[in-house]
Structures are given as structure tokens and as C-alpha cells.
PDB file of N, CA and C in Angstrom:
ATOM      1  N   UNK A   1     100.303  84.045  91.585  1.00  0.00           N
ATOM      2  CA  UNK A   1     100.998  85.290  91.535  1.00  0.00           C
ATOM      3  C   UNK A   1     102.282  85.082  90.740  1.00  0.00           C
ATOM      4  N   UNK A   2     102.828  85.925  89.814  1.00  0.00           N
ATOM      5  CA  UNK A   2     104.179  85.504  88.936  1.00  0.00           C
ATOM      6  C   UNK A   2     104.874  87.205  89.668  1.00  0.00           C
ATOM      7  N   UNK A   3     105.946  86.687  90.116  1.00  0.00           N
ATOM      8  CA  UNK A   3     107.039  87.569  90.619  1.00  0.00           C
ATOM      9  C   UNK A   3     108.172  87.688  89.576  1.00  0.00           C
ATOM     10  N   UNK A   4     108.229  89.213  89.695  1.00  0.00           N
ATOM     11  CA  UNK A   4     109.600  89.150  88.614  1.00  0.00           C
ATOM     12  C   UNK A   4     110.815  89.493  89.287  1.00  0.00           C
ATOM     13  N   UNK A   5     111.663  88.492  88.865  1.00  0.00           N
ATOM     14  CA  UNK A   5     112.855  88.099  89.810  1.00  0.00           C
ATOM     15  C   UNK A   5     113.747  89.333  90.087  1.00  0.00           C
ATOM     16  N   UNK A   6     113.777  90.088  90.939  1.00  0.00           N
ATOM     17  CA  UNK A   6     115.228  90.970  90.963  1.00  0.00           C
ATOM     18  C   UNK A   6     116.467  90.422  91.955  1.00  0.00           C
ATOM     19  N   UNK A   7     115.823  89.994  93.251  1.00  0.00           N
ATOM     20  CA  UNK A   7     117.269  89.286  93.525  1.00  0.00           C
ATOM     21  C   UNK A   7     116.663  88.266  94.482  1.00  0.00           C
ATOM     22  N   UNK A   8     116.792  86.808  95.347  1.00  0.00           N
ATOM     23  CA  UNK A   8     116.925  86.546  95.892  1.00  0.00           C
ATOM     24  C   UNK A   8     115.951  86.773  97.636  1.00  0.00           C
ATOM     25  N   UNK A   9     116.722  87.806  97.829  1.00  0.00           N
ATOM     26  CA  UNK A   9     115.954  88.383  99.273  1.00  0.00           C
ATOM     27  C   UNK A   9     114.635  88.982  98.791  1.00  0.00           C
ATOM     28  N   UNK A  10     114.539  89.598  97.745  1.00  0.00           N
ATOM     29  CA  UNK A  10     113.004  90.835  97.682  1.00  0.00           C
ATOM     30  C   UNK A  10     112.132  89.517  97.071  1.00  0.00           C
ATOM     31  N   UNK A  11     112.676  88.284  96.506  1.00  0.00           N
ATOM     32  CA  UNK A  11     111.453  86.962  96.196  1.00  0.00           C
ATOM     33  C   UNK A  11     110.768  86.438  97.264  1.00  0.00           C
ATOM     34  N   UNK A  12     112.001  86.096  98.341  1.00  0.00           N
ATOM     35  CA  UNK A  12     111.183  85.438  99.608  1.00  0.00           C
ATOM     36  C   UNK A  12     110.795  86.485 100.156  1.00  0.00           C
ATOM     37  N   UNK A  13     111.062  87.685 100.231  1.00  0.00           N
ATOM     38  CA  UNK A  13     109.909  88.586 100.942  1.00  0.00           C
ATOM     39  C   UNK A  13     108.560  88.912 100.607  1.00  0.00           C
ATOM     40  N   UNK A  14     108.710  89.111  99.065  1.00  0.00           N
ATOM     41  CA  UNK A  14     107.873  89.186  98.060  1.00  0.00           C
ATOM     42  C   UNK A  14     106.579  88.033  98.661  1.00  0.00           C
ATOM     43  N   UNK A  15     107.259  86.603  98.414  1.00  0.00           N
ATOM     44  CA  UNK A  15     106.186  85.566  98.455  1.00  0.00           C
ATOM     45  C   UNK A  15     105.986  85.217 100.023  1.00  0.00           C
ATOM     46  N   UNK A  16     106.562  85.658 101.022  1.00  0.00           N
ATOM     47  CA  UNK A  16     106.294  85.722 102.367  1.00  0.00           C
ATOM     48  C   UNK A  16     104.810  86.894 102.384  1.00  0.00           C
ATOM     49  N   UNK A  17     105.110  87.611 102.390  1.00  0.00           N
ATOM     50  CA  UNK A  17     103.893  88.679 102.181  1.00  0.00           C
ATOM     51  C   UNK A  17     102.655  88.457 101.366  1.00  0.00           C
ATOM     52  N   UNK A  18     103.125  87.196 100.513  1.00  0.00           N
ATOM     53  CA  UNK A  18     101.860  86.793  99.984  1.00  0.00           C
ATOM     54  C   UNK A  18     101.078  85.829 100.386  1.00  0.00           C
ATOM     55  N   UNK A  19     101.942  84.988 101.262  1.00  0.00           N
ATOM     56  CA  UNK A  19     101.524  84.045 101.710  1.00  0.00           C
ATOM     57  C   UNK A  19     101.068  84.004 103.289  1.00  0.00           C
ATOM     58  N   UNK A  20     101.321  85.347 104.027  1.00  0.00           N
ATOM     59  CA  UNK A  20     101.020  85.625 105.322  1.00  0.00           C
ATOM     60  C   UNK A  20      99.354  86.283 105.114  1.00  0.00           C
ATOM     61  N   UNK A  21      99.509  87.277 103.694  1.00  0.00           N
ATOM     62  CA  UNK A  21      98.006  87.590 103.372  1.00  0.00           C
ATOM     63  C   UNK A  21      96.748  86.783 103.515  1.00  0.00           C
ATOM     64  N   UNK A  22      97.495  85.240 103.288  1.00  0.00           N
ATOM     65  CA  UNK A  22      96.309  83.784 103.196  1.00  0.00           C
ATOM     66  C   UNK A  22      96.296  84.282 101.727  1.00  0.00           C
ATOM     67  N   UNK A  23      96.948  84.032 100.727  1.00  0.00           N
ATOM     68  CA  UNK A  23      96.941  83.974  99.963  1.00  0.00           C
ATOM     69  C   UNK A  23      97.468  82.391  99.390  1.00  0.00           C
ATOM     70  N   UNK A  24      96.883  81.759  98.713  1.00  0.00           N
ATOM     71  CA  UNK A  24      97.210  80.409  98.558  1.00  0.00           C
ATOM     72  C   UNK A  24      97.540  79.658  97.086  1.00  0.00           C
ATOM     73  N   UNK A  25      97.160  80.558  96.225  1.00  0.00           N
ATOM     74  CA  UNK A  25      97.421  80.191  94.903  1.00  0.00           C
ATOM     75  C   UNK A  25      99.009  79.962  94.416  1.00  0.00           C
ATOM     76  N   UNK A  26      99.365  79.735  93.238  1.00  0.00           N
ATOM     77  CA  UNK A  26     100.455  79.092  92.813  1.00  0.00           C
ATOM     78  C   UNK A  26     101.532  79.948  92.850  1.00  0.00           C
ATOM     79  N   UNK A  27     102.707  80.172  93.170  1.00  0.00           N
ATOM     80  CA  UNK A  27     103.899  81.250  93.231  1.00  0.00           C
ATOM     81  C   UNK A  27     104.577  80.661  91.457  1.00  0.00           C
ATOM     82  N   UNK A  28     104.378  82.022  90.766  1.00  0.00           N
ATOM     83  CA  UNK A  28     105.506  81.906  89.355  1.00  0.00           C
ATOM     84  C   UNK A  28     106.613  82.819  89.681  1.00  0.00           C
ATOM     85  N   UNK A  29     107.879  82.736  89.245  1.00  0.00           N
ATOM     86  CA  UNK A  29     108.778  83.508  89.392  1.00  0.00           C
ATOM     87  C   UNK A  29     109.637  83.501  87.646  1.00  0.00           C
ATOM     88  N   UNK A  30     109.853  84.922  87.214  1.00  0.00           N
ATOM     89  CA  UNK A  30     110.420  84.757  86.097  1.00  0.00           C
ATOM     90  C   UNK A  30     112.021  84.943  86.357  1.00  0.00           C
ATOM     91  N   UNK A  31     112.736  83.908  86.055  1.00  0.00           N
ATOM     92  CA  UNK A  31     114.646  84.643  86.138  1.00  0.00           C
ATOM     93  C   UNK A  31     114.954  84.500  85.041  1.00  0.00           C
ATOM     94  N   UNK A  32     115.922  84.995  85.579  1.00  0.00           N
ATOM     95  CA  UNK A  32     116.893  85.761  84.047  1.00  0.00           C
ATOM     96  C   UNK A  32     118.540  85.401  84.788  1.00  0.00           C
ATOM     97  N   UNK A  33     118.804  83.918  84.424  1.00  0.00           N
ATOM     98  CA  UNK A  33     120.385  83.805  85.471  1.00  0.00           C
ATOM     99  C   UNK A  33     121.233  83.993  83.934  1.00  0.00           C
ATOM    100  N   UNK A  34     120.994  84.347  82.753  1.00  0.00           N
ATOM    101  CA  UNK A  34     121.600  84.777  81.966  1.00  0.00           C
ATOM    102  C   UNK A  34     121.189  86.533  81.724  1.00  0.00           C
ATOM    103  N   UNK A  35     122.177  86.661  80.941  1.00  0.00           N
ATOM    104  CA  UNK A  35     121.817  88.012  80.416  1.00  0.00           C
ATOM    105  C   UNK A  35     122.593  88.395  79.002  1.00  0.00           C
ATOM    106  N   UNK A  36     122.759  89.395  78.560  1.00  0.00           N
ATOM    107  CA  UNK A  36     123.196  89.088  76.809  1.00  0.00           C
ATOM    108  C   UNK A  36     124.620  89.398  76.959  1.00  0.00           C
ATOM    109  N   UNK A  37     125.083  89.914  78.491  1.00  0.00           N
ATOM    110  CA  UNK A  37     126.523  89.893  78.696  1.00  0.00           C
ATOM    111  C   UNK A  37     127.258  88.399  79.320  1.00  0.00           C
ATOM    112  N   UNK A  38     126.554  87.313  79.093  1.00  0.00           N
ATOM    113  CA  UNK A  38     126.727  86.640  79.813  1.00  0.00           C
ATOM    114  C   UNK A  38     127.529  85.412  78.616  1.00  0.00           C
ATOM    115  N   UNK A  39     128.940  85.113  79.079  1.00  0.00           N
ATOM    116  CA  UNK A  39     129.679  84.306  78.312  1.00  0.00           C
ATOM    117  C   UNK A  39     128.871  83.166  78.556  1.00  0.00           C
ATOM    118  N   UNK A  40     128.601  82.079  77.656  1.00  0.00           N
ATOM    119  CA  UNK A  40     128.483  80.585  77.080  1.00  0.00           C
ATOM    120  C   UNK A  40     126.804  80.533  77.976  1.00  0.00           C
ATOM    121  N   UNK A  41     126.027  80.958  77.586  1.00  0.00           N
ATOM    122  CA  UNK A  41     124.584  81.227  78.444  1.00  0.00           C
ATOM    123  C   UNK A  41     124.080  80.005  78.769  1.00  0.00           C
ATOM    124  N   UNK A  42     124.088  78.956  77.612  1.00  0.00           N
ATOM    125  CA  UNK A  42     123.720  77.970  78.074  1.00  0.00           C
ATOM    126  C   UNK A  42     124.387  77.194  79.346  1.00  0.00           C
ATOM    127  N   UNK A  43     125.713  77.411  78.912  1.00  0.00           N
ATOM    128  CA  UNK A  43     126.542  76.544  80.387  1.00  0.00           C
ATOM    129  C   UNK A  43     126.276  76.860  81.742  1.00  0.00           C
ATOM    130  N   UNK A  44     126.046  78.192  81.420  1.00  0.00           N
ATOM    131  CA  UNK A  44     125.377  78.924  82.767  1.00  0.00           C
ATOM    132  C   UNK A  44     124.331  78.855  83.392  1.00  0.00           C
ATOM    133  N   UNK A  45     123.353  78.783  82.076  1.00  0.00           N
ATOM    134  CA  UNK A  45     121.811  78.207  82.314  1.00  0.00           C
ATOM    135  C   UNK A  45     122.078  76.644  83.235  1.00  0.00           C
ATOM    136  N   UNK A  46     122.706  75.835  82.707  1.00  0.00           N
ATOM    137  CA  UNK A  46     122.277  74.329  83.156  1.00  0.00           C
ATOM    138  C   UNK A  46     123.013  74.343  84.027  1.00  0.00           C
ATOM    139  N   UNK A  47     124.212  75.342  85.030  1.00  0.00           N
ATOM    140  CA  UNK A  47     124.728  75.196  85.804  1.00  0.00           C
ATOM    141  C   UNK A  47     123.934  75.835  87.267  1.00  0.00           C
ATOM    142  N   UNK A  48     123.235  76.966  86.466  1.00  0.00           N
ATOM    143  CA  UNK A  48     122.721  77.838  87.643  1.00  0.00           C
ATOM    144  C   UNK A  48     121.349  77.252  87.932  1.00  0.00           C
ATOM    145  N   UNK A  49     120.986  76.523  87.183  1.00  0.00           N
ATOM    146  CA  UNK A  49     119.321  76.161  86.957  1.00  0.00           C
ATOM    147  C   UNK A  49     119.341  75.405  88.249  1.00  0.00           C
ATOM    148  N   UNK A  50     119.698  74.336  88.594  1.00  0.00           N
ATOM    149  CA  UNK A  50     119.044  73.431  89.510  1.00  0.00           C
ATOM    150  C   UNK A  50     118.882  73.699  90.737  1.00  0.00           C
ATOM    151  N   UNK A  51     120.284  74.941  90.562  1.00  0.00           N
ATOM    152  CA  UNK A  51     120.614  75.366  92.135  1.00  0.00           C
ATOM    153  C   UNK A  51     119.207  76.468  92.515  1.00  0.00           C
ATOM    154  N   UNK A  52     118.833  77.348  91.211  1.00  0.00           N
ATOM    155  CA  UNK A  52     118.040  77.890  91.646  1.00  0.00           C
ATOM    156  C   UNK A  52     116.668  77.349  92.185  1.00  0.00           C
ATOM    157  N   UNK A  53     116.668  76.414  90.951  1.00  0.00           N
ATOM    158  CA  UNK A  53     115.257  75.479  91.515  1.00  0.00           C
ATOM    159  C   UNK A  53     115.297  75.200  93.010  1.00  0.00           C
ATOM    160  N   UNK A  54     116.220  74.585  93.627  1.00  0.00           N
ATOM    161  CA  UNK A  54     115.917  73.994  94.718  1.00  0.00           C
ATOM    162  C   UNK A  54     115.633  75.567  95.775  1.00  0.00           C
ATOM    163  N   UNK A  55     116.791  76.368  95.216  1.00  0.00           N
ATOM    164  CA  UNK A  55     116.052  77.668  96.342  1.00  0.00           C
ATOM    165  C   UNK A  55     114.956  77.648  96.067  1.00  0.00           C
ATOM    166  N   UNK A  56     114.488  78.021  95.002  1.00  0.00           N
ATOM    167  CA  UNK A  56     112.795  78.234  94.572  1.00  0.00           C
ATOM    168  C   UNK A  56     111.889  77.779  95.469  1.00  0.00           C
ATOM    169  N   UNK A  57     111.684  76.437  95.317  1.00  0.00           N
ATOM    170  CA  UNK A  57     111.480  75.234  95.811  1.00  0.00           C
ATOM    171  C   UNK A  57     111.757  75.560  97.533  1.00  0.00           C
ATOM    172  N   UNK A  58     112.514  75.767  98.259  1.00  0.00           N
ATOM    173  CA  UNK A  58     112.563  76.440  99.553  1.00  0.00           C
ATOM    174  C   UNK A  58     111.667  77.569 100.043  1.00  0.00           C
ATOM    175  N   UNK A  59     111.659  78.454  98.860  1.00  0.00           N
ATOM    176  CA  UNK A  59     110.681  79.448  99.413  1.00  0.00           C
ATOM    177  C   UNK A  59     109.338  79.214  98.823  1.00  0.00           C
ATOM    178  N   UNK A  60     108.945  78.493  98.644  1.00  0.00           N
ATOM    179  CA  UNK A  60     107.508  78.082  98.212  1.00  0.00           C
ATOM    180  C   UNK A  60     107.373  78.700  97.072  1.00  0.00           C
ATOM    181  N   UNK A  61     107.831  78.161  95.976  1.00  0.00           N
ATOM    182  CA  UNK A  61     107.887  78.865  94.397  1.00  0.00           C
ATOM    183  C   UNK A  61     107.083  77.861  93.737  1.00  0.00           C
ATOM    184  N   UNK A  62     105.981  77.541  93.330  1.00  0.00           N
ATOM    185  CA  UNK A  62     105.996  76.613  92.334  1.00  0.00           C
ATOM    186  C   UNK A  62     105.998  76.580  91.281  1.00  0.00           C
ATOM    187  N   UNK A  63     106.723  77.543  90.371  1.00  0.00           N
ATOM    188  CA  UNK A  63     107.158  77.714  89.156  1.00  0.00           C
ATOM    189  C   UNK A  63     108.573  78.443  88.737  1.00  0.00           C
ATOM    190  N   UNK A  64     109.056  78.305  88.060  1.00  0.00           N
ATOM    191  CA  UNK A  64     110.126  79.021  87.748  1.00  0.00           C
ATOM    192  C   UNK A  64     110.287  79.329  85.884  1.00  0.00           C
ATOM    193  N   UNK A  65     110.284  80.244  85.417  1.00  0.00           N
ATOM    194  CA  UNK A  65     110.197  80.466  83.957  1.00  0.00           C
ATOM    195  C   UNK A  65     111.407  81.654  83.888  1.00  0.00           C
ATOM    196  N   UNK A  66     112.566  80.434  83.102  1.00  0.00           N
ATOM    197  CA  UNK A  66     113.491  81.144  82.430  1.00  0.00           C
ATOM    198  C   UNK A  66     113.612  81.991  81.520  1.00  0.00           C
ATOM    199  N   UNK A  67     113.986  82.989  81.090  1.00  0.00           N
ATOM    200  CA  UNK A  67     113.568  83.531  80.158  1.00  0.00           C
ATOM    201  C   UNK A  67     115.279  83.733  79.282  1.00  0.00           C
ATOM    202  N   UNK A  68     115.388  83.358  78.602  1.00  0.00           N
ATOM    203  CA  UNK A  68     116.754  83.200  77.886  1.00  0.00           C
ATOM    204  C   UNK A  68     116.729  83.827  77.050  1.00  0.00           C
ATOM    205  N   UNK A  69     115.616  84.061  76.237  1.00  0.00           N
ATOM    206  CA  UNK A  69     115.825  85.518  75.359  1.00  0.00           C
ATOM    207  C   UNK A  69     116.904  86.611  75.460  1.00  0.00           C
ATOM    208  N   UNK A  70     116.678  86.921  77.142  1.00  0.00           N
ATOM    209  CA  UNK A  70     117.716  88.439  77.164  1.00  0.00           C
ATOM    210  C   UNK A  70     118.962  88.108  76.744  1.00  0.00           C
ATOM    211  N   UNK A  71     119.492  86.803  77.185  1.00  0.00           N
ATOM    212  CA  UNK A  71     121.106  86.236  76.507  1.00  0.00           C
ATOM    213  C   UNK A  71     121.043  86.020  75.171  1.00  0.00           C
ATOM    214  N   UNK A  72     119.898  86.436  74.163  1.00  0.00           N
ATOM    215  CA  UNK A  72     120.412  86.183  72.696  1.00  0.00           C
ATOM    216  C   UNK A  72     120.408  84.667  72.562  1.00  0.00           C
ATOM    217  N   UNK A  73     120.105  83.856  73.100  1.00  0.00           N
ATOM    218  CA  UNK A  73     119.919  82.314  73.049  1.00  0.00           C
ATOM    219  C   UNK A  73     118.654  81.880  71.927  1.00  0.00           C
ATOM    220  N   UNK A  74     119.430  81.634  70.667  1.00  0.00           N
ATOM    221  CA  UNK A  74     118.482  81.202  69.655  1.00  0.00           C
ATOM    222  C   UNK A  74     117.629  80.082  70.248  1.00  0.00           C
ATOM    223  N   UNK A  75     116.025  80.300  70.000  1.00  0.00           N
ATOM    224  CA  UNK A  75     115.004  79.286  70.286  1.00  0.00           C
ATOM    225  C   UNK A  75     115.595  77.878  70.324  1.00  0.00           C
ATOM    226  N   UNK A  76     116.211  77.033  69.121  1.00  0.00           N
ATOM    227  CA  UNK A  76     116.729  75.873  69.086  1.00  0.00           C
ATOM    228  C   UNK A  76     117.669  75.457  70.029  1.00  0.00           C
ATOM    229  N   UNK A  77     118.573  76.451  70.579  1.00  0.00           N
ATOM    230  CA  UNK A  77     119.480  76.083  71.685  1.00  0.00           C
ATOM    231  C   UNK A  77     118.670  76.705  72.933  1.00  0.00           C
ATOM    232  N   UNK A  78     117.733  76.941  73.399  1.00  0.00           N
ATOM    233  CA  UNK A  78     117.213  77.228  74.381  1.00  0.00           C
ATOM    234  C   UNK A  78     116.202  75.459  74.977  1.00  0.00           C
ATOM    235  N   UNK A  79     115.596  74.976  73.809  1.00  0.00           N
ATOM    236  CA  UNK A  79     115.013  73.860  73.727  1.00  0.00           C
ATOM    237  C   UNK A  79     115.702  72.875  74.159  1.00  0.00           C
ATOM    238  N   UNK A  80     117.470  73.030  73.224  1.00  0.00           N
ATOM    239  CA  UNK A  80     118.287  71.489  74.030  1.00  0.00           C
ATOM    240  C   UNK A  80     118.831  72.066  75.115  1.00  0.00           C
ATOM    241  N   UNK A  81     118.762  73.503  75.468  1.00  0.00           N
ATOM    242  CA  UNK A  81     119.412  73.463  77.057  1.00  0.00           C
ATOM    243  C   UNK A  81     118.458  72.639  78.251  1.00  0.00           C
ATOM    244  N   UNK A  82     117.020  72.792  78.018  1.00  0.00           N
ATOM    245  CA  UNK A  82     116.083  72.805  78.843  1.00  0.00           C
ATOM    246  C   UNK A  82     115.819  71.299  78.506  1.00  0.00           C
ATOM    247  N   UNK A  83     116.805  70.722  77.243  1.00  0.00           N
ATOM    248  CA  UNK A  83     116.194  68.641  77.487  1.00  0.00           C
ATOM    249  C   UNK A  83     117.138  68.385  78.266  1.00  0.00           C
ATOM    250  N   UNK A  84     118.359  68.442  78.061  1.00  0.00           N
ATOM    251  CA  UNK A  84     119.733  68.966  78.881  1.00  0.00           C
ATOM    252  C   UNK A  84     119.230  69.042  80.387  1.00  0.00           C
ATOM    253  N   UNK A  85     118.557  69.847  81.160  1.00  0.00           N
ATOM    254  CA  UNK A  85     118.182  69.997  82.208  1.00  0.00           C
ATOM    255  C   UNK A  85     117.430  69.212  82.172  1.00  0.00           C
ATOM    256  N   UNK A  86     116.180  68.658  81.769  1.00  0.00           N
ATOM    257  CA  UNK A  86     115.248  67.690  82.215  1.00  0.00           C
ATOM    258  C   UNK A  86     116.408  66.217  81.998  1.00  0.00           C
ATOM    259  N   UNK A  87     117.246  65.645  81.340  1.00  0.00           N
ATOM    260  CA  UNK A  87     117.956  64.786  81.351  1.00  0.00           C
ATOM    261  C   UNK A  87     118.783  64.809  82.454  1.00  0.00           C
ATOM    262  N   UNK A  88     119.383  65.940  82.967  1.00  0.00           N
ATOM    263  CA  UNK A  88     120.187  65.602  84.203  1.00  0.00           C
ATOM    264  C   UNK A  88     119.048  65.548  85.702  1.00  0.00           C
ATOM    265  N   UNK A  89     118.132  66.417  85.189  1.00  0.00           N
ATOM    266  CA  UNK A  89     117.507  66.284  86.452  1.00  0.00           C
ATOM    267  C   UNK A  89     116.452  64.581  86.905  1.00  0.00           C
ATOM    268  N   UNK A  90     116.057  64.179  85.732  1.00  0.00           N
ATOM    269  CA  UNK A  90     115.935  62.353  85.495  1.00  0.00           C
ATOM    270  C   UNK A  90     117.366  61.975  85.873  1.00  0.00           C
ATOM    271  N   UNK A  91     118.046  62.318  86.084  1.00  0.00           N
ATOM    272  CA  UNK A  91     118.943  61.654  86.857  1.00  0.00           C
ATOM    273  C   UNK A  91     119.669  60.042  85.291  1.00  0.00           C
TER     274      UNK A  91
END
């Protein structure tokens, strides 16, 4: 099932209800923790990212797909935000 993110509470309700159905397949969720009003998107991206993951990750998400487009984030800087995140998250 891919949920499109509006806030927080309506996700875990969202995927509670899907998962009380006996529904068992994979949870996608699309966010958007930028937006095209959003000063320095990337900084925001790699700041807000992990935190969201781990909520994600709490409510039984097993996907999460950023979508950085809406912030105007040229393809090439969307790529090193997301090595950026896989580098901090390798620890």
C-alpha cells in the first residue's frame, strides 16, 4: 500500500487500519519534509530524514520515498543529498 503523507497522526491511522484489515503487504509512504518554500532544502532534507525514518520505522512503514521535486531541488543535488544520508546513516 503507498500512503500519501499528510501528517503524522492520519499515517499511523492510515496504516493501523490496514494492518488490523490482515492486510500484510509492504507499507510505502511518500513525504515531502521539504517544500519550494522551504529555505536550504537539502539541510532540511538530511536533518529531517532520519528522524522521520525512525518514526516510519515505528509505525510499520517499510518504505519511505522523498520526493524533493516540490522544493525545486535540481536532480544532481537531490542524488548527493541522499549519498549524504546513506553516508551518515553507515555511520
Amino acid at each position: 500500500m503507498t500512503v500519501g503523507f499528510g501528517d503524522w497522526a492520519a499515517t499511523r491511522d492510515t496504516v493501523r487500519q490496514y494492518r488490523d484489515s490482515g492486510c500484510q503487504g509492504p507499507v510505502t509512504v511518500r513525504a515531502m519534509n521539504v517544500r519550494e518554500d522551504t529555505p536550504e532544502p537539502e539541510r532540511t532534507f538530511l536533518e529531517a530524514a532520519p528522524v522521520e525514518a525512525d518514526r516510519a520505522r515505528a509505525l510499520g512503514i517499510d518504505e519511505i520515498h522523498w520526493d524533493l521535486n516540490l522544493a525545486g531541488v535540481a536532480p544532481e543535488a537531490q542524488l548527493a543529498a541522499y549519498e549524504k544520508l546513506l553516508d551518515r546513516r553507515r555511520g
